[in-house]
Protein backbone atom coordinates (compact mmCIF):
# COMPACT_ATOMS: atom_id res chain seq x y z
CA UNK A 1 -10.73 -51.24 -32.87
CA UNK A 2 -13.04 -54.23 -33.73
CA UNK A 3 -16.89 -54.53 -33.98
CA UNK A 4 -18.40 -57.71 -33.30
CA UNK A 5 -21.61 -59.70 -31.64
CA UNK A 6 -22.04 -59.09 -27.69
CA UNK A 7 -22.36 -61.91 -25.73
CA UNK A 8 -24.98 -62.57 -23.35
CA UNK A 9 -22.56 -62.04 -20.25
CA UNK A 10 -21.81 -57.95 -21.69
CA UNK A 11 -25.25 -57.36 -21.06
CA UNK A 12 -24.74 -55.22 -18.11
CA UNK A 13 -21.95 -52.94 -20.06
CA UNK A 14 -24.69 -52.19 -22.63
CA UNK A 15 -27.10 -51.59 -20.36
CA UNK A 16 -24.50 -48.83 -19.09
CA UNK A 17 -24.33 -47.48 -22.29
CA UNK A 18 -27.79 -47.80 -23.47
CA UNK A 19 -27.64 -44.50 -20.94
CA UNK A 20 -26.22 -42.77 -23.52
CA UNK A 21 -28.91 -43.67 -25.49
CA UNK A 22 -32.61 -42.77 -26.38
CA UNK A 23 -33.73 -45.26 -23.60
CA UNK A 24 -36.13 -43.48 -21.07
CA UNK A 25 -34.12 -44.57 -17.35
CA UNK A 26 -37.34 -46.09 -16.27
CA UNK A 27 -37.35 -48.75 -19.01
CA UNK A 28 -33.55 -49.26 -18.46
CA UNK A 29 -34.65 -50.50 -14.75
CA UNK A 30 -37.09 -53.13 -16.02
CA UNK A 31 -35.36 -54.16 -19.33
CA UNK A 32 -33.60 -58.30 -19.19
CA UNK A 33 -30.16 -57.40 -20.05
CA UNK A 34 -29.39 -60.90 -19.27
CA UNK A 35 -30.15 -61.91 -23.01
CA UNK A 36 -28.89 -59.80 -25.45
CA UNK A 37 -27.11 -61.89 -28.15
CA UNK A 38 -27.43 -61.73 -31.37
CA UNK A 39 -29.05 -58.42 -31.16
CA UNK A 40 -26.20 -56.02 -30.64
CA UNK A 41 -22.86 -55.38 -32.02
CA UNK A 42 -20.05 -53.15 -29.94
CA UNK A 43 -16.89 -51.58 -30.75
CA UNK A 44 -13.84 -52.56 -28.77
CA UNK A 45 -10.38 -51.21 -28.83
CA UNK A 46 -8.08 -52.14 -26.47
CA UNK A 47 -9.09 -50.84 -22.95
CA UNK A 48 -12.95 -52.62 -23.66
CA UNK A 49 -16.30 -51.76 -24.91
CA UNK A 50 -16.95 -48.35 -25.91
CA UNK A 51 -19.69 -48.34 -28.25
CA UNK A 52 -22.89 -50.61 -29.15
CA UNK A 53 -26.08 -51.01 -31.41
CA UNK A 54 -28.84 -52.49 -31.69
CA UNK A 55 -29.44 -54.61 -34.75
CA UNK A 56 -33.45 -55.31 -35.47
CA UNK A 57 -33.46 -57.61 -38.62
CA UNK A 58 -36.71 -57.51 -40.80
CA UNK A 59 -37.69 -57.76 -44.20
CA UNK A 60 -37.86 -55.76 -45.81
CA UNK A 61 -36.74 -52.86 -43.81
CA UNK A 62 -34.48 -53.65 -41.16
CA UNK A 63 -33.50 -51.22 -38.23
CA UNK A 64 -30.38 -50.04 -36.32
CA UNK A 65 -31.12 -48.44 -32.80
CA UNK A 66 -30.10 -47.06 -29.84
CA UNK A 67 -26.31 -46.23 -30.54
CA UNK A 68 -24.64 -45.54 -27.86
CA UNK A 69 -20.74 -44.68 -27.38
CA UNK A 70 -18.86 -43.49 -24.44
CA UNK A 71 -18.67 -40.16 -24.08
CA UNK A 72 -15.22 -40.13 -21.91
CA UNK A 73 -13.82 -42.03 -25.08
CA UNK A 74 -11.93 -39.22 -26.81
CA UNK A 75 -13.40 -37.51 -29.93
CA UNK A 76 -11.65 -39.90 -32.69
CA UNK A 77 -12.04 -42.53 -30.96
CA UNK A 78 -16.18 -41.97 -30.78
CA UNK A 79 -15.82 -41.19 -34.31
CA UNK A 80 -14.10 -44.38 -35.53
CA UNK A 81 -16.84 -46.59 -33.23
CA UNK A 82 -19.78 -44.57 -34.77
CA UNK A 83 -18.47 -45.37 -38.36
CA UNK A 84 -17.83 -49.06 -37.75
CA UNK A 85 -21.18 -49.61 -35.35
CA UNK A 86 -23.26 -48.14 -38.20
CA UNK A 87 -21.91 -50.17 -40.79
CA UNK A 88 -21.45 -53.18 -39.34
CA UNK A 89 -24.67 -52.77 -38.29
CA UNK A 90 -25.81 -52.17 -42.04
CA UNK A 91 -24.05 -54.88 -43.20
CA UNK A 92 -25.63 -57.12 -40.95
CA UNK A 93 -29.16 -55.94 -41.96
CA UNK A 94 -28.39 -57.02 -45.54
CA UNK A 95 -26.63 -60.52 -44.44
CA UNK A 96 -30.38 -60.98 -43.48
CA UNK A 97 -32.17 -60.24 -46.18
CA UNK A 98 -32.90 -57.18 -45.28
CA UNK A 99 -33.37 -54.26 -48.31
CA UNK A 100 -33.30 -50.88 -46.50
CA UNK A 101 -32.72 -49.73 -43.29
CA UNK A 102 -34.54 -47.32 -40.80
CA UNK A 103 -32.77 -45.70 -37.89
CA UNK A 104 -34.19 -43.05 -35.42
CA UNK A 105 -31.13 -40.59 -34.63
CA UNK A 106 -32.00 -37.91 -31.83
CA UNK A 107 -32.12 -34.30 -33.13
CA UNK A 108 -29.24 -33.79 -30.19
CA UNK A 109 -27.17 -36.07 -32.08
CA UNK A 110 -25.70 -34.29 -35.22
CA UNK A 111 -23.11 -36.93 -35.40
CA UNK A 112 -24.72 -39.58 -35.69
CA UNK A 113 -26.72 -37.66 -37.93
CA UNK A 114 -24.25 -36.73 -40.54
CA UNK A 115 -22.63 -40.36 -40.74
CA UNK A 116 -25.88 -42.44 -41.65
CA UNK A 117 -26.53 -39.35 -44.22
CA UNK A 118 -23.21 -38.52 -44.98
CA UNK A 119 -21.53 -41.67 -45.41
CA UNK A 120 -23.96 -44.01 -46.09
CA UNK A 121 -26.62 -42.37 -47.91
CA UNK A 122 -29.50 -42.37 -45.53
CA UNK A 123 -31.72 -40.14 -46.07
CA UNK A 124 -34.49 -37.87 -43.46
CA UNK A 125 -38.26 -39.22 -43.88
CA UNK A 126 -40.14 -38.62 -41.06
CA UNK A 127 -39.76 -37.05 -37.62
CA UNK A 128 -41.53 -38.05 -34.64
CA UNK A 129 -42.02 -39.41 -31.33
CA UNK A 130 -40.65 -42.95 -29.82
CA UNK A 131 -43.22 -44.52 -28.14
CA UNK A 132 -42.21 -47.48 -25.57
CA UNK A 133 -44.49 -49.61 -23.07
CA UNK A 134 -42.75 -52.45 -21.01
CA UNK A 135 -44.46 -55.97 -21.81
């Protein structure tokens, strides 16, 4: 399995996973997936894409959002794509300058959950509410 930078044209097979995601279906409707690149990373093994993030660069604090993996990927294969996603996606943050990183992880998701806390030392702050509004 590899993790590397979608391409503009994978837009639509993000958009299929972003329904794994945290994304509300009516924004999925109205979102460009037409221009996606450099903003998210995916995990590919060797029957395609079965996992992305969202990389949000900032300085100081950076963000990774809306992971998404397929859930008719078997268990260690989601497992493996979670790892790599979230720190590939961590890496990137820094490559930018970025000095911490802030990721909202659905209570639902204990997974997800336990790697950015387990394995990379992220820590619980805050909970809350996402708000969205399309522009």
């Amino acid at each position: 399995m590899e993790v590397r930078l979608a391409i503009n044209s994978e837009g639509s097979i993000i958009r299929k996973l972003a329904e794994y995601s945290t994304l509300p279906q009516e924004f999925k409707d109205v979102l460009d997936w037409d221009d996606i690149y450099p903003y998210w990373l995916v995990a590919e093994n060797g029957a395609g894409i079965i996992g992305c993030i969202q990389v949000c660069p900032g300085k100081p604090v950076g963000r990774v959002e809306n992971l998404s993996i397929d859930p008719t990927a078997s268990g260690q294969m989601r497992a493996k794509a979670l790892k790599m996603l979230v720190d590939e996606g961590l890496n990137t943050l820094r490559q930018m300058g970025s000095t911490a990183s802030s990721s909202m992880v659905l209570f639902e998701n204990k997974a997800a959950k336990r790697v950015f806390k387990r394995h990379f030392g992220g820590k619980v702050t805050a909970s809350g509410n996402i708000i969205m509004k399309a522009l």
